[in-house]
C-alpha atoms as a PDB file:
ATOM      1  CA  UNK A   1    -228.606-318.358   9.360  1.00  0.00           C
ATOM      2  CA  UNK A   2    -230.168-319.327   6.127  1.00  0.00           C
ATOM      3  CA  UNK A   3    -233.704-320.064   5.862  1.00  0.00           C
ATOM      4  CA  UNK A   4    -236.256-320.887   2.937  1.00  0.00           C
ATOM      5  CA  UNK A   5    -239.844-320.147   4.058  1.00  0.00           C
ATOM      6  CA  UNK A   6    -243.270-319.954   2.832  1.00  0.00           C
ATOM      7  CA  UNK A   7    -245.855-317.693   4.555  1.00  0.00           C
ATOM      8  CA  UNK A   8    -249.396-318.288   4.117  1.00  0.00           C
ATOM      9  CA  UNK A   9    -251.681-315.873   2.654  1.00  0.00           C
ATOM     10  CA  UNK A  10    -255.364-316.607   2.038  1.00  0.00           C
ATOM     11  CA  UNK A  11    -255.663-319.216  -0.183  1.00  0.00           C
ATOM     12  CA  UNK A  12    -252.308-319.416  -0.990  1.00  0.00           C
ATOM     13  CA  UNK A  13    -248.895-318.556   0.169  1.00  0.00           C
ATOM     14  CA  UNK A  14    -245.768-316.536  -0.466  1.00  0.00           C
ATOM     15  CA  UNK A  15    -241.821-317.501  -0.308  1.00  0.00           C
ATOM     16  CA  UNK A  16    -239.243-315.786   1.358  1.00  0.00           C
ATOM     17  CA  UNK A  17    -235.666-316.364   1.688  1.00  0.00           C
ATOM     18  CA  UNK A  18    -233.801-315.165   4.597  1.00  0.00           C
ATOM     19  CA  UNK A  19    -230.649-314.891   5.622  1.00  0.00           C
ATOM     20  CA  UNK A  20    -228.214-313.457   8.847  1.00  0.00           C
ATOM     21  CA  UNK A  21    -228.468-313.017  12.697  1.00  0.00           C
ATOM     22  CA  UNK A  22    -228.871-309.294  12.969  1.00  0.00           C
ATOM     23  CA  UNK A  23    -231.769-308.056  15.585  1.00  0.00           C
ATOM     24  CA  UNK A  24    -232.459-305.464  12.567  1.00  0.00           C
ATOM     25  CA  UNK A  25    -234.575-306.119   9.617  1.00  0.00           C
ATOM     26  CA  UNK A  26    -233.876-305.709   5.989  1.00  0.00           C
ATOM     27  CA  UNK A  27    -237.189-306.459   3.483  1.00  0.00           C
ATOM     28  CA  UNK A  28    -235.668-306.819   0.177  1.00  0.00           C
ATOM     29  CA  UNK A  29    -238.482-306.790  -3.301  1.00  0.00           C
ATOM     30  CA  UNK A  30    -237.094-307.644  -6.218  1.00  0.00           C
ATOM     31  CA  UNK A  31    -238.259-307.137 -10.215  1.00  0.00           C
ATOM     32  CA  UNK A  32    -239.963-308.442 -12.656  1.00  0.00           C
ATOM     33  CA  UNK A  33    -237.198-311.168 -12.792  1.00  0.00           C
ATOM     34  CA  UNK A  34    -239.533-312.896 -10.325  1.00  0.00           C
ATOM     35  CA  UNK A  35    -242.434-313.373 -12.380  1.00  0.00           C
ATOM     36  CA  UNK A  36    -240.488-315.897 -13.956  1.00  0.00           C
ATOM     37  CA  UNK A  37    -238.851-317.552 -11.079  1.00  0.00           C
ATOM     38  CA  UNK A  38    -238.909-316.731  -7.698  1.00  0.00           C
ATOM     39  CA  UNK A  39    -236.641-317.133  -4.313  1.00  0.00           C
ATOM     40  CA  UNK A  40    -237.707-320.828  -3.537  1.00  0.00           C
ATOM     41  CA  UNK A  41    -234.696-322.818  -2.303  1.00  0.00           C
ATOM     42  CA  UNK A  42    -232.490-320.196  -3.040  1.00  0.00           C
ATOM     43  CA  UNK A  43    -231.204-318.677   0.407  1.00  0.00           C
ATOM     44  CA  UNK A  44    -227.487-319.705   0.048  1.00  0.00           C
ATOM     45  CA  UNK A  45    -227.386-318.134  -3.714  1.00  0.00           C
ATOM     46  CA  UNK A  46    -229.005-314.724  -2.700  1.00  0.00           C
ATOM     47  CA  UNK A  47    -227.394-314.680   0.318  1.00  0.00           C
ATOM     48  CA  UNK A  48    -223.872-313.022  -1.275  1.00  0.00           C
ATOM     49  CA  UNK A  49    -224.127-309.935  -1.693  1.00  0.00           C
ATOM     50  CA  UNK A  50    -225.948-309.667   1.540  1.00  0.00           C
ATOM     51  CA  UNK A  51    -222.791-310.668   4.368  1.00  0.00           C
ATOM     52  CA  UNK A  52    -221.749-307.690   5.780  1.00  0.00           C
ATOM     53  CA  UNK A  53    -225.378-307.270   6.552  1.00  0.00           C
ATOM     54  CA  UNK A  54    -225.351-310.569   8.391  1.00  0.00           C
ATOM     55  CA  UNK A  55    -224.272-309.262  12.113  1.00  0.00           C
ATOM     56  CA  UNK A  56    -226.416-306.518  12.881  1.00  0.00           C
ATOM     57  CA  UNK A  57    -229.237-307.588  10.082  1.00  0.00           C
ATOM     58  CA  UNK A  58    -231.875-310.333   8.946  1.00  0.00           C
ATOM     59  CA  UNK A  59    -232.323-310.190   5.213  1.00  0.00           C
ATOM     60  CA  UNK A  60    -236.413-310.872   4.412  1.00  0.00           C
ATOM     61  CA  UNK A  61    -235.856-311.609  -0.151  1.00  0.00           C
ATOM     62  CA  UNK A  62    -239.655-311.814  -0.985  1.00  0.00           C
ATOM     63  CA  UNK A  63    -241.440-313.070  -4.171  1.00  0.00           C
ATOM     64  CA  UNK A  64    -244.718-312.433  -4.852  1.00  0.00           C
ATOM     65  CA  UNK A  65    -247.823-314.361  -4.105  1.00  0.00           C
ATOM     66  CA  UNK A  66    -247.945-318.184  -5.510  1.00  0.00           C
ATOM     67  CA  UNK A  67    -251.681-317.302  -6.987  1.00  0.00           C
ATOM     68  CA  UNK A  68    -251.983-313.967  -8.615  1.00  0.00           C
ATOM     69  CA  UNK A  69    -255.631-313.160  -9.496  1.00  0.00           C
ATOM     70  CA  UNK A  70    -256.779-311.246 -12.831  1.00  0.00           C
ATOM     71  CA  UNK A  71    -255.738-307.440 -12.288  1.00  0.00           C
ATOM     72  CA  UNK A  72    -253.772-307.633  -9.492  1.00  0.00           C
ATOM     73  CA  UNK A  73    -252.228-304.631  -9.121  1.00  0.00           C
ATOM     74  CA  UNK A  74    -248.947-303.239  -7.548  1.00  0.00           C
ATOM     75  CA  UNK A  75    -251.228-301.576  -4.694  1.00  0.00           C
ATOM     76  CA  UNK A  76    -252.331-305.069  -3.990  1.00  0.00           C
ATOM     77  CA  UNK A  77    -248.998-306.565  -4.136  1.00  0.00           C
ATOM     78  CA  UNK A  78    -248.005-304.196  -1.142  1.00  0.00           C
ATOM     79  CA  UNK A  79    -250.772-304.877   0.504  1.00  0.00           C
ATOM     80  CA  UNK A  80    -249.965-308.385   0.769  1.00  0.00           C
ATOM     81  CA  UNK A  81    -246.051-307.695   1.153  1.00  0.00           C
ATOM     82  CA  UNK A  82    -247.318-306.440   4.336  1.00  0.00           C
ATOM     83  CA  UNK A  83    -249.334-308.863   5.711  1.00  0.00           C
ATOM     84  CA  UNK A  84    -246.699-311.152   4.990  1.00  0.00           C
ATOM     85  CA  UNK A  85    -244.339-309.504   7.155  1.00  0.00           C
ATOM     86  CA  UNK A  86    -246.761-309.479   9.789  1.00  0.00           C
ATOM     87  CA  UNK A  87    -247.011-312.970   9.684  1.00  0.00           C
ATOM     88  CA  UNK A  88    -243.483-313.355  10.172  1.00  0.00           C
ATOM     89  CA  UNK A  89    -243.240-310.589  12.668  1.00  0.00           C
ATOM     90  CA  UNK A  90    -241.711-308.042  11.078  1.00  0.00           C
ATOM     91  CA  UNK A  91    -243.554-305.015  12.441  1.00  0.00           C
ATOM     92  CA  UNK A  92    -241.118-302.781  10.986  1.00  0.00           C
ATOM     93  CA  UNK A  93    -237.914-303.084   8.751  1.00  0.00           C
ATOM     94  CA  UNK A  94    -235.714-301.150   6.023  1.00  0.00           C
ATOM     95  CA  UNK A  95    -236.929-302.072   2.639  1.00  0.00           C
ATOM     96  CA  UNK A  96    -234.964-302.061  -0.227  1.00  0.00           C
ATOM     97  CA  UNK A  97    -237.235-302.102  -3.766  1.00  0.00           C
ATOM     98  CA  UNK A  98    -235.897-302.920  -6.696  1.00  0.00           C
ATOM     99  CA  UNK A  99    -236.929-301.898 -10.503  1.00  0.00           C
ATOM    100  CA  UNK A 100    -240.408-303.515  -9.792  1.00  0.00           C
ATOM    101  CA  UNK A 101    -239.888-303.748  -6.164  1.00  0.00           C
ATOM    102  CA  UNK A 102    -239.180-300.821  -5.819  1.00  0.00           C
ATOM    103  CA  UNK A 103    -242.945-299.583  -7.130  1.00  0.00           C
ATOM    104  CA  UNK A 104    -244.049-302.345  -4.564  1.00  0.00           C
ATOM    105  CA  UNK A 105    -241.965-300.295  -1.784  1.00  0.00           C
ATOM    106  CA  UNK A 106    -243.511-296.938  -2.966  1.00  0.00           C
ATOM    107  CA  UNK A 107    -246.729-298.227  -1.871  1.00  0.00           C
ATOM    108  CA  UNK A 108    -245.670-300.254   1.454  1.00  0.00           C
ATOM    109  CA  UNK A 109    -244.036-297.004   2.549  1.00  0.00           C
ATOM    110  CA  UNK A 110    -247.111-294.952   1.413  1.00  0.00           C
ATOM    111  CA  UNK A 111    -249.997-297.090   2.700  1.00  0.00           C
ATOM    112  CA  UNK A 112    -247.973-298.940   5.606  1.00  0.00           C
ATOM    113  CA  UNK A 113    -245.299-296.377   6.863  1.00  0.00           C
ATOM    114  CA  UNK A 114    -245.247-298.053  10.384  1.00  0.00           C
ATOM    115  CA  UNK A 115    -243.887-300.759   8.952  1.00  0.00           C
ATOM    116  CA  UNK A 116    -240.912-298.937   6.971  1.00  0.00           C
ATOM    117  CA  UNK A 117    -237.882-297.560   8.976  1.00  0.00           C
ATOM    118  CA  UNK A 118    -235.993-296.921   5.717  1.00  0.00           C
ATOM    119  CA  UNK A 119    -236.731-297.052   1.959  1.00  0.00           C
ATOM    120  CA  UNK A 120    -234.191-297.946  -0.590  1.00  0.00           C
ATOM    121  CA  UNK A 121    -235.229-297.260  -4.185  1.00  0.00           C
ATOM    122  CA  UNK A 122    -232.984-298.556  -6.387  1.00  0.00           C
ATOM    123  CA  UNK A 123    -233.406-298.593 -10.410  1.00  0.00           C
ATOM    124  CA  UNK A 124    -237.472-297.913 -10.150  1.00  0.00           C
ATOM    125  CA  UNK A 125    -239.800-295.179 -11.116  1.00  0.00           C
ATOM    126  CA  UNK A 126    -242.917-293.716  -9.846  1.00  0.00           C
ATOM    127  CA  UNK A 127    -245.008-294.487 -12.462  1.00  0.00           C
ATOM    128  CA  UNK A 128    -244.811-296.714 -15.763  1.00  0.00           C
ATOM    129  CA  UNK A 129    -243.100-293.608 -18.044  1.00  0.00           C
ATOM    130  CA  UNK A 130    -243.257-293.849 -21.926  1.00  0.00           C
ATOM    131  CA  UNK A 131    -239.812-295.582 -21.458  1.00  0.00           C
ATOM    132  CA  UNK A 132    -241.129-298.368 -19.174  1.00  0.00           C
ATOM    133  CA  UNK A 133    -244.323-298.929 -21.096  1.00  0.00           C
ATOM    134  CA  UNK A 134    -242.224-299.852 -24.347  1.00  0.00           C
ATOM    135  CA  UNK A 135    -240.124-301.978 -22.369  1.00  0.00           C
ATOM    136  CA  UNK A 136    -242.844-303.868 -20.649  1.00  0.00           C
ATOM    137  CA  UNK A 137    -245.212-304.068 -23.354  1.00  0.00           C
ATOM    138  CA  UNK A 138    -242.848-305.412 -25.411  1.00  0.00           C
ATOM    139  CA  UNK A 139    -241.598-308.242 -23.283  1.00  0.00           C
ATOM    140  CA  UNK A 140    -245.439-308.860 -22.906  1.00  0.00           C
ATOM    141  CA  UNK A 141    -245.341-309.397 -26.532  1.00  0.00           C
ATOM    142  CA  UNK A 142    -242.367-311.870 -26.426  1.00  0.00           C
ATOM    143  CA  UNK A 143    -243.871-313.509 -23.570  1.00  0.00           C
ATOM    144  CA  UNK A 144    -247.449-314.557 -25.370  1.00  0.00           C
ATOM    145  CA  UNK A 145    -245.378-315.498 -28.396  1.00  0.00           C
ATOM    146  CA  UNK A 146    -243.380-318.041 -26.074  1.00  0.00           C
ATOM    147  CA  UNK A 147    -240.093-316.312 -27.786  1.00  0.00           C
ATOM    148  CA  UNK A 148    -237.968-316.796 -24.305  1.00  0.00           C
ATOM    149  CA  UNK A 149    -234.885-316.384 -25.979  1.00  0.00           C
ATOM    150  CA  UNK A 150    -236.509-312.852 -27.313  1.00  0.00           C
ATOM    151  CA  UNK A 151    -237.182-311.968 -23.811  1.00  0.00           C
ATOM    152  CA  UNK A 152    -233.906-313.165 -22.077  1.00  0.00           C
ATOM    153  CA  UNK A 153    -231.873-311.579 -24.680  1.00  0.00           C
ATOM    154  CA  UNK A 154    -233.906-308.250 -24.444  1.00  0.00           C
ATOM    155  CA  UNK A 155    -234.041-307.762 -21.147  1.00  0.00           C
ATOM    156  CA  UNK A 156    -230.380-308.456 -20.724  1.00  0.00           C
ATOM    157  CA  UNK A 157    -229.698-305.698 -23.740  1.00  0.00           C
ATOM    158  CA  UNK A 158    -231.545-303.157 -21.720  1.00  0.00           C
ATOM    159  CA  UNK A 159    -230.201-303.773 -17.971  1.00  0.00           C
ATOM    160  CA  UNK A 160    -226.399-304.386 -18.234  1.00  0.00           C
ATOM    161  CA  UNK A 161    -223.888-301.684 -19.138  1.00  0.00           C
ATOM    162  CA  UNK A 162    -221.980-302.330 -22.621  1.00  0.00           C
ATOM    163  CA  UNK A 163    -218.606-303.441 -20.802  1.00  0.00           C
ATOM    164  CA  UNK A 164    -220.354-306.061 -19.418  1.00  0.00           C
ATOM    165  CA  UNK A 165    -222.742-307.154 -22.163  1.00  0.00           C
ATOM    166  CA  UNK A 166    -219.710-307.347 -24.522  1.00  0.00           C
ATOM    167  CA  UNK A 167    -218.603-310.370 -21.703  1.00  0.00           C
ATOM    168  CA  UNK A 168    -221.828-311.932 -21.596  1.00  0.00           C
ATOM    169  CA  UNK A 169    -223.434-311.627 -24.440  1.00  0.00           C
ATOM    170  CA  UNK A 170    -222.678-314.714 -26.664  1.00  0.00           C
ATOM    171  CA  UNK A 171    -224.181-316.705 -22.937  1.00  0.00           C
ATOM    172  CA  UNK A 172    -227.729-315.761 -23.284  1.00  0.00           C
ATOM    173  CA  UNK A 173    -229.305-317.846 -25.831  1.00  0.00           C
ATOM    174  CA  UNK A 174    -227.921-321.145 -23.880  1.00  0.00           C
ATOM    175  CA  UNK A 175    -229.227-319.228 -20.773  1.00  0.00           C
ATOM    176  CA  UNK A 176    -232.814-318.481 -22.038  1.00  0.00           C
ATOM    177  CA  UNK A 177    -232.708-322.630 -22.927  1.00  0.00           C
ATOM    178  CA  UNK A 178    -232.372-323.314 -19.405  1.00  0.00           C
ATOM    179  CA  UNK A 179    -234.598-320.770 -18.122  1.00  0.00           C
ATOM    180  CA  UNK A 180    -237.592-320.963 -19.864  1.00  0.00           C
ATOM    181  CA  UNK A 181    -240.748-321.191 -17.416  1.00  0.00           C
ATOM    182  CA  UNK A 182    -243.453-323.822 -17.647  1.00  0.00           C
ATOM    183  CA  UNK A 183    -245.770-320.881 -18.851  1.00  0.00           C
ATOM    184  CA  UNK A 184    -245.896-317.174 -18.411  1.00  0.00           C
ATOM    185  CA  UNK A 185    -249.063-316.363 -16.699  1.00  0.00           C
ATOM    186  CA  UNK A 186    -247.290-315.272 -13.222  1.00  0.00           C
ATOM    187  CA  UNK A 187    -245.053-313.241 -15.998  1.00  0.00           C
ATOM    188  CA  UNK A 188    -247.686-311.756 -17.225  1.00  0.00           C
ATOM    189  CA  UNK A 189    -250.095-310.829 -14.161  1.00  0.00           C
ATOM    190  CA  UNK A 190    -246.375-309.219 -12.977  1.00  0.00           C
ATOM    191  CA  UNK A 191    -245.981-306.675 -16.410  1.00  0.00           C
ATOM    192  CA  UNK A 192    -249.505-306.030 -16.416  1.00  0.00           C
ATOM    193  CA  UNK A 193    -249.276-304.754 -13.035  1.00  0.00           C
ATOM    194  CA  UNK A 194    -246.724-302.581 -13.893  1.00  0.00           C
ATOM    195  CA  UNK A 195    -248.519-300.927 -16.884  1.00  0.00           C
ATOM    196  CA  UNK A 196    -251.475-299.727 -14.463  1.00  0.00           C
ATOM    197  CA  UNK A 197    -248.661-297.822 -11.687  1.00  0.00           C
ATOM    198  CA  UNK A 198    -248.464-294.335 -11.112  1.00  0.00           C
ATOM    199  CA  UNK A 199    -248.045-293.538  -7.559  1.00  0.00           C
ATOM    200  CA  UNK A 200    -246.712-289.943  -8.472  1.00  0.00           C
ATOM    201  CA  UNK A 201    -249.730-288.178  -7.074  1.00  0.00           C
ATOM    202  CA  UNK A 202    -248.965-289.866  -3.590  1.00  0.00           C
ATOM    203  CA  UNK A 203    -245.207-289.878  -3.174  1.00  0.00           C
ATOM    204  CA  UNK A 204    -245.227-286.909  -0.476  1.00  0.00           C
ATOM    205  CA  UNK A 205    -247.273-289.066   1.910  1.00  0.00           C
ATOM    206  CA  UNK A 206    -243.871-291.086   2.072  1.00  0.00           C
ATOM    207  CA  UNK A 207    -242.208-289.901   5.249  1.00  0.00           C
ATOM    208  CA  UNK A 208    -239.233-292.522   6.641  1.00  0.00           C
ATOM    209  CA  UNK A 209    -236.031-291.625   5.206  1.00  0.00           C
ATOM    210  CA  UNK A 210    -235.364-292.569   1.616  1.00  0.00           C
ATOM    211  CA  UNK A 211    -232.416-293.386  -0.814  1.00  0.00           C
ATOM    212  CA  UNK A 212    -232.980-293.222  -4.173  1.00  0.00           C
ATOM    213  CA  UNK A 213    -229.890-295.420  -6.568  1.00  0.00           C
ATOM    214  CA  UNK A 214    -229.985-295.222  -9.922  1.00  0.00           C
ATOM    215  CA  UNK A 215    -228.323-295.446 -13.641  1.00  0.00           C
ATOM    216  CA  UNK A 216    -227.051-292.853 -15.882  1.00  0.00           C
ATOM    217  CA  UNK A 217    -228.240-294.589 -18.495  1.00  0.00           C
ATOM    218  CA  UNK A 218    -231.355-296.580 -18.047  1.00  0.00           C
ATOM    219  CA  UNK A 219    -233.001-298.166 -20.861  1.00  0.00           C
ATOM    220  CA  UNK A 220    -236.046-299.520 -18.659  1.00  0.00           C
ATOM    221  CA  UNK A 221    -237.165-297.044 -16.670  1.00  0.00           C
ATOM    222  CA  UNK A 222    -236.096-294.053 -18.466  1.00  0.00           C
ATOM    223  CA  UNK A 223    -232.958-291.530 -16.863  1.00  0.00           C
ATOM    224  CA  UNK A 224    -236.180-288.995 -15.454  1.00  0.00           C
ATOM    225  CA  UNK A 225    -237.626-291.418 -13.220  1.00  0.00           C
ATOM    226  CA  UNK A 226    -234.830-291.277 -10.688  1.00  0.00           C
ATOM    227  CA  UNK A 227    -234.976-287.341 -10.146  1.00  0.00           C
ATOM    228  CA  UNK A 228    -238.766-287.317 -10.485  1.00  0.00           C
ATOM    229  CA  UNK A 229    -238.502-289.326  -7.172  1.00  0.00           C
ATOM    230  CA  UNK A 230    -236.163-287.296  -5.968  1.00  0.00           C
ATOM    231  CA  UNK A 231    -238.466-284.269  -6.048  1.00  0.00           C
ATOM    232  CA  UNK A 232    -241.632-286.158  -5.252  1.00  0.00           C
ATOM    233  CA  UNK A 233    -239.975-287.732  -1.853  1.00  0.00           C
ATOM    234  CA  UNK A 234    -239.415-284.882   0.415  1.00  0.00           C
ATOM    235  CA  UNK A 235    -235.624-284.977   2.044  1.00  0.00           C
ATOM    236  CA  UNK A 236    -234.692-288.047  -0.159  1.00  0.00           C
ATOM    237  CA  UNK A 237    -231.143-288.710  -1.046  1.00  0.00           C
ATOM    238  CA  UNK A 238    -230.222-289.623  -4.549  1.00  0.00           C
ATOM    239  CA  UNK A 239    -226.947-291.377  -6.297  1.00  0.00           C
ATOM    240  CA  UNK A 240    -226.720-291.707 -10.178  1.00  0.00           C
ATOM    241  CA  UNK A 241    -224.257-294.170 -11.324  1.00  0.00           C
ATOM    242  CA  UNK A 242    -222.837-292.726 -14.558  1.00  0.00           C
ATOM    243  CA  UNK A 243    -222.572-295.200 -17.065  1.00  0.00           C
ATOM    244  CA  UNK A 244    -224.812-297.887 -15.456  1.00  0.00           C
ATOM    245  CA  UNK A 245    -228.097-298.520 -16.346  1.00  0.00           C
ATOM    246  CA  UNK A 246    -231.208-300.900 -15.130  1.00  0.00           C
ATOM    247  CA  UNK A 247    -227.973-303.489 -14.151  1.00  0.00           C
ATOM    248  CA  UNK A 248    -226.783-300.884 -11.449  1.00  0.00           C
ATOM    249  CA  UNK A 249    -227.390-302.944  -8.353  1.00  0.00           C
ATOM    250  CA  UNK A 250    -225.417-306.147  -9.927  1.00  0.00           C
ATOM    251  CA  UNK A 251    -222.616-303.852 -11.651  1.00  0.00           C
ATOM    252  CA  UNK A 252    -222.080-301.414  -9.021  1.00  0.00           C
ATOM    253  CA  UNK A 253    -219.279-302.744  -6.597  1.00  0.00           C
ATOM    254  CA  UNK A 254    -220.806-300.330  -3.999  1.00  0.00           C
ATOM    255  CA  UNK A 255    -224.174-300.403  -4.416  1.00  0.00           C
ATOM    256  CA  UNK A 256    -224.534-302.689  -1.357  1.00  0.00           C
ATOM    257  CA  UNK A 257    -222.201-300.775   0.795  1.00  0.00           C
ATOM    258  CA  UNK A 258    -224.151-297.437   0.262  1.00  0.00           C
ATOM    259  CA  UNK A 259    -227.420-299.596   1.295  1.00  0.00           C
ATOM    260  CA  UNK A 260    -225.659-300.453   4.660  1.00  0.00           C
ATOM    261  CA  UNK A 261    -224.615-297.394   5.093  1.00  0.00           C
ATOM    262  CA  UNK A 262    -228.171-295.608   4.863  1.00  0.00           C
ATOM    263  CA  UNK A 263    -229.470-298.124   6.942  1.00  0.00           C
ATOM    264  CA  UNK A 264    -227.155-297.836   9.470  1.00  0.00           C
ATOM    265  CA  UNK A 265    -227.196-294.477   9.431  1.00  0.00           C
ATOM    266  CA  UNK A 266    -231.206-294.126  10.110  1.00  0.00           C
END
């Protein structure tokens, strides 16, 4: 099964692509990437990296909200993750967070822990660190400038391991052509939120079983962030890829085999 949904949510509504047959669920949150396009229409592209989930699994991808007020924080983003998965039935599920997501999942798991079996946190941080805020405020910058091939181009520099930008690299200006958004307010309302986070005070109210993935070398969130989680989650398991960075869950070949495995595991 693939599926493209929309879920309504006050006065406005929230889509979700899903994927597999699997009496399990997997909730899946993924970065800032989305505040510049999200998971409409794309089940059968997201799908991939998702099929030996498909048997025993049903893979929830989640953007955020279609209408993002003024200050909306990542707090309020979880809050509405999980009223979204109530509206779909998912009264409980493993949720995998990533970079941005994964500060979304800090707070489902803290403020909604019936809802989360499992917690994956992969390439995030409990709170915007010095590293993060020069990452995101600069992108901010690019973004109200309208420089998208600034952005692309920066972003990619920071999230994908040498080896692989040295493949890529000469791509992303004709990528950031075809990618630009018709503005970057939902951008925008996304960094801001991440600016305001720091959910390090809280982290021992989260109970379910956690995985913590992460870079060596991490150029967005800082190499601390990982093992500050570590700490802060009681009984949390942790993996470092050494010489990955922010790109870890693309570059990894096993990144989504060690997800399985926790989940099946718990």
């Amino acid at each position: 099964m693939r599926k493209n949904g929309c879920v309504a949510l006050g006065n406005t509504d929230m889509y979700y692509a899903a994927f597999g047959e699997g009496q399990k669920k997997l909730v899946v949150l993924p970065g800032l990437s989305d505040g510049l396009a999200t998971v409409k229409g794309k089940a059968w592209i997201l799908a991939s990296p998702y099929r030996k989930f498909f048997q025993d699994y049903t893979v929830y991808m989640f953007s955020r909200k279609n209408e993002m007020p003024e200050g909306y924080t990542i707090q309020d983003m979880a809050n509405d993750q999980a009223q979204a998965m109530g509206c779909l039935g998912i009264d409980r599920a493993y949720v995998l967070g990533v970079s941005q997501g994964g500060m979304i999942a800090q707070c489902l798991a803290i403020d909604h822990p019936e809802m989360v079996a499992g917690l994956i946190l992969a390439v995030t941080a409990p709170n915007a660190n010095a590293v993060a805020l020069a990452a995101v405020s600069g992108w901010i910058g690019m973004a109200k400038r309208g420089d998208h091939t600034a952005l692309m181009v920066d972003t990619a520099e920071k999230t994908y391991s040498e080896a692989s930008l040295r493949k890529s690299r000469k791509f992303f200006p004709l990528i950031a052509r075809f990618t630009k958004p018709r503005d970057y307010d939902r951008f925008l309302k996304n960094a801001n939120a991440i600016l305001g986070f720091d959910a390090r005070e809280e982290l021992a109210k989260i109970a379910c079983p956690t995985l913590i993935l992460a870079g060596s070398d991490d150029h967005i969130v800082g190499n601390d962030a990982a093992h500050e989680l570590h700490v802060g989650i009681s009984g949390s398991d942790l993996h470092v890829y050494e010489g990955l960075g922010h790109g870890a869950y693309e570059e990894a070949k096993d990144f989504y085999d060690r997800v399985l495995d926790f989940c099946n595991q718990h």
